[in-house]
Protein backbone atom coordinates (compact mmCIF):
# COMPACT_ATOMS: atom_id res chain seq x y z
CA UNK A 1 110.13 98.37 108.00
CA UNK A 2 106.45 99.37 107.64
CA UNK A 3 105.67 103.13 107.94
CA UNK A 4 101.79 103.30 107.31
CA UNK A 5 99.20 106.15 106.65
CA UNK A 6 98.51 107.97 109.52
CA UNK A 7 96.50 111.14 110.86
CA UNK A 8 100.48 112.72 111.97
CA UNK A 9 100.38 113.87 108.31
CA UNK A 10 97.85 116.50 109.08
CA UNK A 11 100.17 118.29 111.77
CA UNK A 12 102.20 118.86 108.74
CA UNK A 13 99.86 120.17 106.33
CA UNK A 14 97.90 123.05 107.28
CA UNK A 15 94.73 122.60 104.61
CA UNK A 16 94.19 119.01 106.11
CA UNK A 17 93.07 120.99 109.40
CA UNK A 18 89.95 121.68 108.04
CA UNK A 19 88.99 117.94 106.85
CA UNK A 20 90.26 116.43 110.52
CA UNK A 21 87.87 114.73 112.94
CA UNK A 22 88.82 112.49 115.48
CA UNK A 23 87.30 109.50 113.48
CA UNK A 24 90.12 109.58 111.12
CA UNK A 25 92.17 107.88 113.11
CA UNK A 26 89.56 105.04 113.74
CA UNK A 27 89.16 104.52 110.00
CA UNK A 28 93.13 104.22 109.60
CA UNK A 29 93.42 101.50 112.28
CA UNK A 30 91.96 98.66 110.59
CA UNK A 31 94.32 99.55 106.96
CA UNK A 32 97.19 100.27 109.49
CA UNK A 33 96.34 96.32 111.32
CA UNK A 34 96.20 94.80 108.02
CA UNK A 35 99.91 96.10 106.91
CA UNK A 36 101.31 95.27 109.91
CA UNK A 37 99.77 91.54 109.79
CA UNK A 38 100.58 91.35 106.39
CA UNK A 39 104.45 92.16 107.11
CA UNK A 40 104.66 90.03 109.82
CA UNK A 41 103.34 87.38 107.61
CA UNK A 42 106.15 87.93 104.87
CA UNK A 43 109.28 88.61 107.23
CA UNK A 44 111.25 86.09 107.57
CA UNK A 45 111.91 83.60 110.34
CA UNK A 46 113.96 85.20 113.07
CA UNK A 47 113.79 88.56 111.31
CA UNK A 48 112.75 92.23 112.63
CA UNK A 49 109.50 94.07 111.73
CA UNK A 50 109.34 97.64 112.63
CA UNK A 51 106.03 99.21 112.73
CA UNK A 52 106.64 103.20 112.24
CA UNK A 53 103.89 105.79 111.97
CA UNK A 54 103.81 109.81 112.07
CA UNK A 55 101.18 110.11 114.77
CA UNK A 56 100.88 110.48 118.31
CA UNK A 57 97.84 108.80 118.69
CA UNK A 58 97.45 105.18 120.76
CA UNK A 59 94.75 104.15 118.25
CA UNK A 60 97.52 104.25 115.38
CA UNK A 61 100.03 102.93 117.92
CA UNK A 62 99.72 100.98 120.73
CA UNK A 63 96.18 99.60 119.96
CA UNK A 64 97.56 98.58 116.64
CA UNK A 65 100.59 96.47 118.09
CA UNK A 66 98.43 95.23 120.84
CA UNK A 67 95.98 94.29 118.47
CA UNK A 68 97.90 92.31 115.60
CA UNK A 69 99.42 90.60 118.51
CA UNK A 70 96.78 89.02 119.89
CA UNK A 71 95.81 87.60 116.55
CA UNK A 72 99.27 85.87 115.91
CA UNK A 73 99.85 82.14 116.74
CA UNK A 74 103.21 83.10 118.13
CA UNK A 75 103.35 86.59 120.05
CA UNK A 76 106.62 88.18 118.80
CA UNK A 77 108.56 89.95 121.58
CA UNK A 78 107.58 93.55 121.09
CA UNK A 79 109.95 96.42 122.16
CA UNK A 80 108.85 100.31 121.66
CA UNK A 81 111.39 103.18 120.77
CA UNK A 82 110.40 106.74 120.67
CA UNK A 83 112.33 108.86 118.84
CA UNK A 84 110.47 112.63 118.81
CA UNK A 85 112.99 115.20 116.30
């Protein structure tokens, strides 16, 4: 299970507000890329990685899957679950 930094913090923390732009999120996708690369690199064979983060945004998401997969030699099969508590 890898649950990375993300910009979702700041809907949680109301000082944040102020230091927000939309570039944060482009400045978290390459660290959030490397962690999931690195995980898949350590799991084991046949095992599940989950990618988790607290935002909403595709750059932190979708473009991060989408992304790391295209790099692998062996595209894992990649299913998405939403769960929004």
């Amino acid at each position: 299970m890898l649950l990375t930094a993300c910009t979702g913090t700041f809907r949680k923390n109301v000082m944040a507000w102020s230091k927000w732009n939309p570039n944060n999120a482009y400045g978290l996708h390459d660290l959030q890329k490397r962690i999931l690369f690195r995980g898949i690199e350590l799991a084991a064979v046949g095992a599940n990685v989950v990618y988790s983060t607290c935002s909403f945004n595709p750059v932190e998401n979708e473009a991060v899957v989408a992304a790391v997969s295209t790099t692998i030699p062996s595209p894992p099969r990649i299913g998405v679950a939403v769960e929004i508590t």
